[in-house]
Protein backbone atom coordinates (compact mmCIF):
# COMPACT_ATOMS: atom_id res chain seq x y z
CA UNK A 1 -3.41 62.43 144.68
CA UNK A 2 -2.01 60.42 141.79
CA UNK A 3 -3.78 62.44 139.21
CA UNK A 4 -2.27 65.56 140.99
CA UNK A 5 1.07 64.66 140.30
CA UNK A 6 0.11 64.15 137.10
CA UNK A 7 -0.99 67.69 136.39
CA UNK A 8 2.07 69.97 136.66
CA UNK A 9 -0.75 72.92 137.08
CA UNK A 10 -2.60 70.79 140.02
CA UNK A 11 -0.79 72.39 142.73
CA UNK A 12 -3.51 75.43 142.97
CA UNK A 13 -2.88 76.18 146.91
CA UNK A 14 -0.53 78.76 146.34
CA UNK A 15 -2.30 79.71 143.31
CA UNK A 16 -5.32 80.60 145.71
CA UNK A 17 -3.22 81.79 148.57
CA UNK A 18 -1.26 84.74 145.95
CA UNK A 19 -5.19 86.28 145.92
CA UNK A 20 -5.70 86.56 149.42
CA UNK A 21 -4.34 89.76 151.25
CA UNK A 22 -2.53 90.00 154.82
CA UNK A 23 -6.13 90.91 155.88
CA UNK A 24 -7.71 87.73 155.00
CA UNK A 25 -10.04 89.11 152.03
CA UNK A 26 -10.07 87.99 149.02
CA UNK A 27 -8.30 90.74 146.35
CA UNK A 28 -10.53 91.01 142.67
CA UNK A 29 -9.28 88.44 139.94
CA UNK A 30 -6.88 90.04 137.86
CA UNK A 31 -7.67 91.21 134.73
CA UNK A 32 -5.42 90.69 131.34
CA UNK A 33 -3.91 93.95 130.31
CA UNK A 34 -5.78 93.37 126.61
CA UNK A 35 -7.04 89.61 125.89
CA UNK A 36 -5.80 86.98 124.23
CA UNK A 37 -6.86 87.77 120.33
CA UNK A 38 -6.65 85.11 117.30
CA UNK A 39 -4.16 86.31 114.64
CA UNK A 40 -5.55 86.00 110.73
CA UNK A 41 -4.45 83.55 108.75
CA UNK A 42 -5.01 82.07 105.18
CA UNK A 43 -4.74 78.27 106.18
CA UNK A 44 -6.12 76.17 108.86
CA UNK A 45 -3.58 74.45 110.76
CA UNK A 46 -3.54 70.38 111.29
CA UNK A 47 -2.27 68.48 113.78
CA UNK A 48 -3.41 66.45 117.24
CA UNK A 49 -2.46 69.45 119.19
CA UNK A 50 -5.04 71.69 117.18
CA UNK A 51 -8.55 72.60 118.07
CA UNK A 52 -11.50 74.20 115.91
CA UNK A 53 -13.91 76.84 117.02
CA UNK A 54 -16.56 78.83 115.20
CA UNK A 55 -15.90 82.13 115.23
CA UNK A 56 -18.57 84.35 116.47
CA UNK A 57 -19.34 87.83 115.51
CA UNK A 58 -19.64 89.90 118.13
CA UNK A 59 -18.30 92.39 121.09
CA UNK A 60 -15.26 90.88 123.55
CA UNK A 61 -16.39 90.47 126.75
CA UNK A 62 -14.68 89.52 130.12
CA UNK A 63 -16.98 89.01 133.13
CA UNK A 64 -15.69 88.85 136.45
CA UNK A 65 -17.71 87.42 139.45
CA UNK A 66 -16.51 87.98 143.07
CA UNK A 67 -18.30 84.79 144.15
CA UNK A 68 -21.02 86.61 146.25
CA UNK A 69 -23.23 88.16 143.15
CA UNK A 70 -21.38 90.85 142.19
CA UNK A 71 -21.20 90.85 138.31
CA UNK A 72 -18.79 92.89 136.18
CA UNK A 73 -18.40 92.87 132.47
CA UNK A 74 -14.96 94.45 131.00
CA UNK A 75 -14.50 95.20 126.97
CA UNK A 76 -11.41 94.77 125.08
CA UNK A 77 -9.92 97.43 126.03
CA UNK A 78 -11.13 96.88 129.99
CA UNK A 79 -13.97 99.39 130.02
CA UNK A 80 -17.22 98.65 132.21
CA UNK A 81 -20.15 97.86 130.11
CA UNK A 82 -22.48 96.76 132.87
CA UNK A 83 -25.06 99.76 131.94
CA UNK A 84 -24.84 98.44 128.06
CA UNK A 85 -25.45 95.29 128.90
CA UNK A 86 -27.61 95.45 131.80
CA UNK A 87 -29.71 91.74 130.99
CA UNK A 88 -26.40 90.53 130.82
CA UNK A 89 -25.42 91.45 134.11
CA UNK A 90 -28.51 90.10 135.83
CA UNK A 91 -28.21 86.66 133.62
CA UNK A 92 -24.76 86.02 134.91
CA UNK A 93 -25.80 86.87 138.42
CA UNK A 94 -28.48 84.94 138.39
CA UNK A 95 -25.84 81.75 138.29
CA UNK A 96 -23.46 83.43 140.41
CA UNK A 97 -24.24 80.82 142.70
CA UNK A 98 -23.50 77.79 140.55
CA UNK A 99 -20.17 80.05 139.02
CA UNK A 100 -18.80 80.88 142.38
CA UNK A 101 -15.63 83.60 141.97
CA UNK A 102 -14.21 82.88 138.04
CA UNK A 103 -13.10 85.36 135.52
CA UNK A 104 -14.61 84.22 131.97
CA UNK A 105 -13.93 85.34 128.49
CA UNK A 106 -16.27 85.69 125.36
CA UNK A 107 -18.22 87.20 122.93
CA UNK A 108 -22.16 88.98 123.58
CA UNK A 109 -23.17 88.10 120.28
CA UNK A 110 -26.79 89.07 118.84
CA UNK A 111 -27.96 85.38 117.30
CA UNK A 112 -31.22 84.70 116.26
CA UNK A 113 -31.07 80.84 115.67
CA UNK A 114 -29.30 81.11 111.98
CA UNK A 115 -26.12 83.34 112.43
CA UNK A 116 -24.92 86.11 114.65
CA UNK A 117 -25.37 89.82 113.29
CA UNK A 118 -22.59 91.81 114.37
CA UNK A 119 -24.55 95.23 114.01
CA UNK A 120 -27.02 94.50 116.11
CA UNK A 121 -24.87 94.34 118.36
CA UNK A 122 -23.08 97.49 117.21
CA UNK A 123 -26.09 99.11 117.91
CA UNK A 124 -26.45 98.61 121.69
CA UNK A 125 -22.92 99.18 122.34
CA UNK A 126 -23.48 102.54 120.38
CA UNK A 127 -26.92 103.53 122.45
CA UNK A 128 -24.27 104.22 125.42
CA UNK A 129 -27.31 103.71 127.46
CA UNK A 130 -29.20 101.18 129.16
CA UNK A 131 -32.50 103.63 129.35
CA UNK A 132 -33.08 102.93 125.73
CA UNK A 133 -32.97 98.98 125.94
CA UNK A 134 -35.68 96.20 127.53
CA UNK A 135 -35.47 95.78 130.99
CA UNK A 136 -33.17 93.45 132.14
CA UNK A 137 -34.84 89.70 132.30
CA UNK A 138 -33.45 86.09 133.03
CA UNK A 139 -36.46 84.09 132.24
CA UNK A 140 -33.83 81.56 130.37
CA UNK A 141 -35.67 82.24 127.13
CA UNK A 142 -34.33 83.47 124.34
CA UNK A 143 -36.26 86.34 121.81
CA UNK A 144 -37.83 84.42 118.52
CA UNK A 145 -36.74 87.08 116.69
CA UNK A 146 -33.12 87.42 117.75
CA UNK A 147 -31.48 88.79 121.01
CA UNK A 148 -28.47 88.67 123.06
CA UNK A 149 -26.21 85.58 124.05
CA UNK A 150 -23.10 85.14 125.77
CA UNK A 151 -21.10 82.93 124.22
CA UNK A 152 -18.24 81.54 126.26
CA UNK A 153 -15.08 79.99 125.29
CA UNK A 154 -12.12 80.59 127.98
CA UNK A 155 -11.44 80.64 131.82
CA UNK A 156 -9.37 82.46 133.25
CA UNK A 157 -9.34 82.08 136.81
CA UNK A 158 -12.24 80.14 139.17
CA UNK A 159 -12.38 79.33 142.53
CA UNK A 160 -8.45 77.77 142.62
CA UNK A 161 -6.78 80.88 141.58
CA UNK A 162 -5.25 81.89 138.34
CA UNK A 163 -5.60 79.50 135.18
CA UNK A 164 -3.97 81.13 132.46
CA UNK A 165 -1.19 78.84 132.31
CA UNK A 166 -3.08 75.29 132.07
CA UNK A 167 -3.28 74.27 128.18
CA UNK A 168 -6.16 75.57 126.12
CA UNK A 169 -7.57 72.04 126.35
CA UNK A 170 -7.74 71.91 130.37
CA UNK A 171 -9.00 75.51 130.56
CA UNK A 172 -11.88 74.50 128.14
CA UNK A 173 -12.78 71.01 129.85
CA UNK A 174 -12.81 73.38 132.88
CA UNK A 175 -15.42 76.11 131.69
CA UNK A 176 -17.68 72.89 130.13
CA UNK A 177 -17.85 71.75 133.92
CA UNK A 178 -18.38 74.94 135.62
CA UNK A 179 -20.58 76.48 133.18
CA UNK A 180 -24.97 74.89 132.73
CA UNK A 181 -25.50 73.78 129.32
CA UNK A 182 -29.49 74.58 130.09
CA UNK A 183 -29.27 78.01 128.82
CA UNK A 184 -29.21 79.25 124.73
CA UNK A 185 -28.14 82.64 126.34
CA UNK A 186 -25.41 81.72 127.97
CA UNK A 187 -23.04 78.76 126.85
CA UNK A 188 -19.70 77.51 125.98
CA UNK A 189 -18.70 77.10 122.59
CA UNK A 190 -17.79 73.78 120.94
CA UNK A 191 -14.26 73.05 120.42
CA UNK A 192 -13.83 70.42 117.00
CA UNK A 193 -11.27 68.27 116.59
CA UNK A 194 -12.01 68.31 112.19
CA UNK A 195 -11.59 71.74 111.51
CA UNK A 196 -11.74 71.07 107.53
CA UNK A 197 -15.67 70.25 108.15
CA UNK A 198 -16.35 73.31 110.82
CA UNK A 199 -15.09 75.20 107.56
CA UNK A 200 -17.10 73.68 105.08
CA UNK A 201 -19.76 73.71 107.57
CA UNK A 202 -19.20 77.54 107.66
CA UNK A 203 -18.88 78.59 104.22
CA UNK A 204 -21.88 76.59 103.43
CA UNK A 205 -24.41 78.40 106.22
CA UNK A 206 -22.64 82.23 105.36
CA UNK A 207 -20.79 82.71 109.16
CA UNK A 208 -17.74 84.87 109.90
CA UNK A 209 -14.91 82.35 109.98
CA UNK A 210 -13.48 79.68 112.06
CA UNK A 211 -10.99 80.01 114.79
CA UNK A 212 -7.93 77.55 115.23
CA UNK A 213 -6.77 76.91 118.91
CA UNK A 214 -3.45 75.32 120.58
CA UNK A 215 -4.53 72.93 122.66
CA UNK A 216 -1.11 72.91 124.79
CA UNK A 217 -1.40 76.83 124.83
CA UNK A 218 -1.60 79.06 127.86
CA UNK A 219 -3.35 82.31 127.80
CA UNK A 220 -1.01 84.92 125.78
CA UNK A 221 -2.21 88.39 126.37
CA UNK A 222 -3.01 90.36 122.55
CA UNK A 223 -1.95 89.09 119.59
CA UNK A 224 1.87 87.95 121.02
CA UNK A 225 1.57 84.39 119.90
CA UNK A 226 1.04 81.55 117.16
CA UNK A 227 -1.49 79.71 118.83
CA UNK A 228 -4.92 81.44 118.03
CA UNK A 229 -5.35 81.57 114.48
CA UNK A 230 -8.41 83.04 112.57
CA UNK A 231 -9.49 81.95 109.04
CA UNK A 232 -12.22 84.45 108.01
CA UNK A 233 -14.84 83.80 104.43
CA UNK A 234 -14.84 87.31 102.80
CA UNK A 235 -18.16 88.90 103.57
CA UNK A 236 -21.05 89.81 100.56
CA UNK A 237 -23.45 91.85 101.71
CA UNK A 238 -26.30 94.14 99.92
CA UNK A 239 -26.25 97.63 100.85
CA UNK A 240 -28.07 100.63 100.59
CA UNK A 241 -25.77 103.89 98.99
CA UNK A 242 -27.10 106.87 100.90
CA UNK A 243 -24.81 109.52 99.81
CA UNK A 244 -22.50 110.19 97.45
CA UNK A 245 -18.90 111.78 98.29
CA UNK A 246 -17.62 114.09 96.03
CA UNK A 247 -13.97 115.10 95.13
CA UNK A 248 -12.88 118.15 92.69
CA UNK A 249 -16.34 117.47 90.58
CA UNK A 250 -15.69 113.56 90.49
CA UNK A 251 -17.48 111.02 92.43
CA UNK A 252 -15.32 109.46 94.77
CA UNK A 253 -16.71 106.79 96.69
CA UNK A 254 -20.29 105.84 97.98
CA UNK A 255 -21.43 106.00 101.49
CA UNK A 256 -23.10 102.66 102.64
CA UNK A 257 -25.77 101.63 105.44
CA UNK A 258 -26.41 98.29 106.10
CA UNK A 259 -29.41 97.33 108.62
CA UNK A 260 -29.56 100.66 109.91
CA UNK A 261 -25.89 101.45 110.65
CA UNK A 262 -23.11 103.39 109.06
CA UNK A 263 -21.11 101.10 106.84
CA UNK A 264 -18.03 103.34 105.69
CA UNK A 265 -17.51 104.39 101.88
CA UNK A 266 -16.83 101.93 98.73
CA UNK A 267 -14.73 103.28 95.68
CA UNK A 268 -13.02 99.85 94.88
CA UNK A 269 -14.91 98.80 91.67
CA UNK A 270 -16.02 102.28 90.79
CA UNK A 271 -14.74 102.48 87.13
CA UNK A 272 -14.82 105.67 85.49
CA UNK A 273 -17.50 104.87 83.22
CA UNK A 274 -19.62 104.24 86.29
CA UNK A 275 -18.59 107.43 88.31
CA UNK A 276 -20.01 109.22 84.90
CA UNK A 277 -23.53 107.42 85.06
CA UNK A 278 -23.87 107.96 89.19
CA UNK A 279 -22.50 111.90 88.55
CA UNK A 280 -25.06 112.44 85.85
CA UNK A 281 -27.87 111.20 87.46
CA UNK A 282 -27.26 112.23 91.34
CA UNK A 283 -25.14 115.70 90.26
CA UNK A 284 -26.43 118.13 93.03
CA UNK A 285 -27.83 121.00 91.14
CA UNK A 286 -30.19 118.41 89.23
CA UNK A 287 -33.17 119.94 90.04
CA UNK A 288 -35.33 116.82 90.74
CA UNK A 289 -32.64 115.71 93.55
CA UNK A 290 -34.19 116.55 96.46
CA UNK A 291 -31.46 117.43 99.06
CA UNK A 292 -31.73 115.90 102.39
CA UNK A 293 -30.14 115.53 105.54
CA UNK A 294 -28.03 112.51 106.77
CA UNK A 295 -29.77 109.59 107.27
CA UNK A 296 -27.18 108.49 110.40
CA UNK A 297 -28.01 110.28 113.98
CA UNK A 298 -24.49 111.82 113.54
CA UNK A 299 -22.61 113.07 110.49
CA UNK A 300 -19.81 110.11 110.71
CA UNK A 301 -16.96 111.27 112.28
CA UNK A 302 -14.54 110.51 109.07
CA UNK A 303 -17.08 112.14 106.62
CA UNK A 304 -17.18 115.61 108.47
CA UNK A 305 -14.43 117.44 106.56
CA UNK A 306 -15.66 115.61 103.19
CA UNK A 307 -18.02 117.36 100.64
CA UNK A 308 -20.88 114.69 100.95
CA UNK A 309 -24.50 114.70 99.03
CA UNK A 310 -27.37 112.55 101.02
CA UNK A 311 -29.27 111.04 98.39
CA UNK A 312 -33.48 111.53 98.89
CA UNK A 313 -33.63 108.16 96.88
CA UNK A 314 -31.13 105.25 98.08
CA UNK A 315 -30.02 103.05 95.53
CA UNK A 316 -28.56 99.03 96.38
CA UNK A 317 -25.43 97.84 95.51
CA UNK A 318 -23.73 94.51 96.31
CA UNK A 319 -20.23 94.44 97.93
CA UNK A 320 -17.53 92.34 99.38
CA UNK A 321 -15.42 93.13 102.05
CA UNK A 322 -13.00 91.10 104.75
CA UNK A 323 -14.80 91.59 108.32
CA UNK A 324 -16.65 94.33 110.26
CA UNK A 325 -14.25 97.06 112.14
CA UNK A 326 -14.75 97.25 115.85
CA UNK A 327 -16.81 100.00 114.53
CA UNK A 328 -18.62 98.37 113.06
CA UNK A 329 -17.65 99.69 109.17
CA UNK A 330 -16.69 96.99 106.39
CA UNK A 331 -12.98 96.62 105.63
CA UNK A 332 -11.30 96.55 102.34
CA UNK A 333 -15.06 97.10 100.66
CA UNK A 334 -15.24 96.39 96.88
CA UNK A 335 -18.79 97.31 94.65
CA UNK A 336 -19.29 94.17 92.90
CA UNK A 337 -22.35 94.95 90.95
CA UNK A 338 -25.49 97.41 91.10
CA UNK A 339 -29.03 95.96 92.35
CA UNK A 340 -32.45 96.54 91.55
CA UNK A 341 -35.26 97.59 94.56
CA UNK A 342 -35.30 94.18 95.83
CA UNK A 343 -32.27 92.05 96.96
CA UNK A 344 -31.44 89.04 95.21
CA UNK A 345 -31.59 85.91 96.42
């Protein structure tokens, strides 16, 4: 009882009792109106009351259990993806049991053992389908070449009622207890106390960034805060230029595709001397330019109204950019050089 008195956030009775109704059943966890999100920053912050997470690249999830099996999974902006993810679904509800009723927050990343690839990821949540995917499995093992992984690193509520205001710190001990560490598909992300090394760590292996928490923090919906902060190593990545878009007779930018997906355009670095060399040898009435459709399932929504030529023959290019966009093109990109068939090492 001590330690109760201790913990100003201890008292949970009338915690639990606000989620009951007059009728004795229990009412669905709330929901935040939009999550708590990290806010960029240049510079990691120092201090005792700091914490260090890597950041992982992938789609915000919230899953809510009702603490009898029922599963659901809730984006960023609170929309059901149960059918996206179904495997998901059925590999939280297969440890319903040990979960009990808890609302959790994280990322589904797509991690195959090295780093997470963010568009992989972008793919499934752009299949709108769960026809298309595996069937769902929770055989605890994970695909050797890549697959799906929740990876967890706030509670918001369990079995005592709402949690959001307990420190960062307590809320993390918290999901470390309630959630098995047996499971690579499922699992709670570390929190460091030496945030210099988890960046050192993370510019030396390529990953997105690292994430800065306040460990005396409660949960502060959106970006409404100074307490998560993200630090983010600017992205190189060889593309593929599939198309070419052109502007009164000038070539204006380059439309990329990276592993498949729609990347967005890159003019930054395009110097006039190189818009000559790329016009003379793509210009559309060249006869031996075959003309072709787009490569994408869909003409991208912002090229429709733009005067576009697919190129027959993709060329690479290597470019830089700040992060991924939610759909999943590359922000701020910037053509840092041309690349021959193969990409360099």
């Amino acid at each position: 009882m001590a330690q109760h008195q201790e913990q100003p956030w201890a008292d949970e009775s009338s915690a639990l009792a606000a989620n009951v109704s007059s009728g004795g059943a229990l009412q669905p966890l709330a929901l935040p109106h939009e999550p708590m999100a990290p806010i960029s920053d240049d510079e990691l912050p120092v201090g005792s009351d700091w914490g260090y997470q890597l950041k992982w690249d992938g789609v915000r999830i919230l899953a809510r259990l009702d603490g009898e099996g029922h599963v659901e999974l809730f984006s960023r902006k609170l929309y059901l993806k149960n059918g996206i993810y179904p495997e998901m679904v059925s590999l939280i509800a297969s440890k319903a049991e040990k979960l009990g009723r808890c609302l959790l927050d994280g990322e589904i990343v797509w991690f195959d053992g090295v780093r997470p690839s963010f568009q992989h990821v972008l793919k499934r949540e752009r299949s709108r389908s769960s026809l298309l995917q595996s069937s769902p499995e929770a055989d605890g093992k994970t695909p050797q070449n890549g697959g799906l992984v929740y990876v967890l690193f706030d509670l918001l509520a369990d079995e005592s009622g709402d949690l959001r205001q307990l420190p960062y710190e307590e809320r993390h001990r918290r999901l470390l207890a309630l959630c098995p560490a047996d499971d690579p598909r499922m699992f709670v992300t570390e929190l460091f106390k030496d945030g210099a090394a988890l960046w050192d760590w993370v510019q030396t292996n390529s990953w997105e960034g690292v994430v800065s928490k306040r460990l005396s923090s409660p949960y502060r919906e959106d970006k409404k805060h100074r307490d998560w902060l993200k630090k983010k190593i600017a992205l190189v990545l060889d593309v593929d230029i599939v198309g070419l878009k052109w502007r009164n007779g000038i070539v204006a930018s380059l439309v990329m595709e990276y592993e498949g997906g729609y990347l967005g355009s890159v003019s930054l670095g395009l110097n006039d001397a190189l818009r000559r060399v790329i016009a003379s040898t793509f210009r559309p009435q060249n006869s031996l330019i075959a003309v072709v459709d787009c490569p994408f399932p869909a003409v991208p929504e912002d090229l429709r109204k733009e005067e576009v030529q697919w190129l027959s023959v993709p060329f690479k290019c290597r470019v830089t950019g700040l992060e991924f966009t939610s759909a999943g093109q590359l922000r701020h990109p910037k053509l840092v050089t041309f690349l021959p068939k193969e990409p360099l090492p």
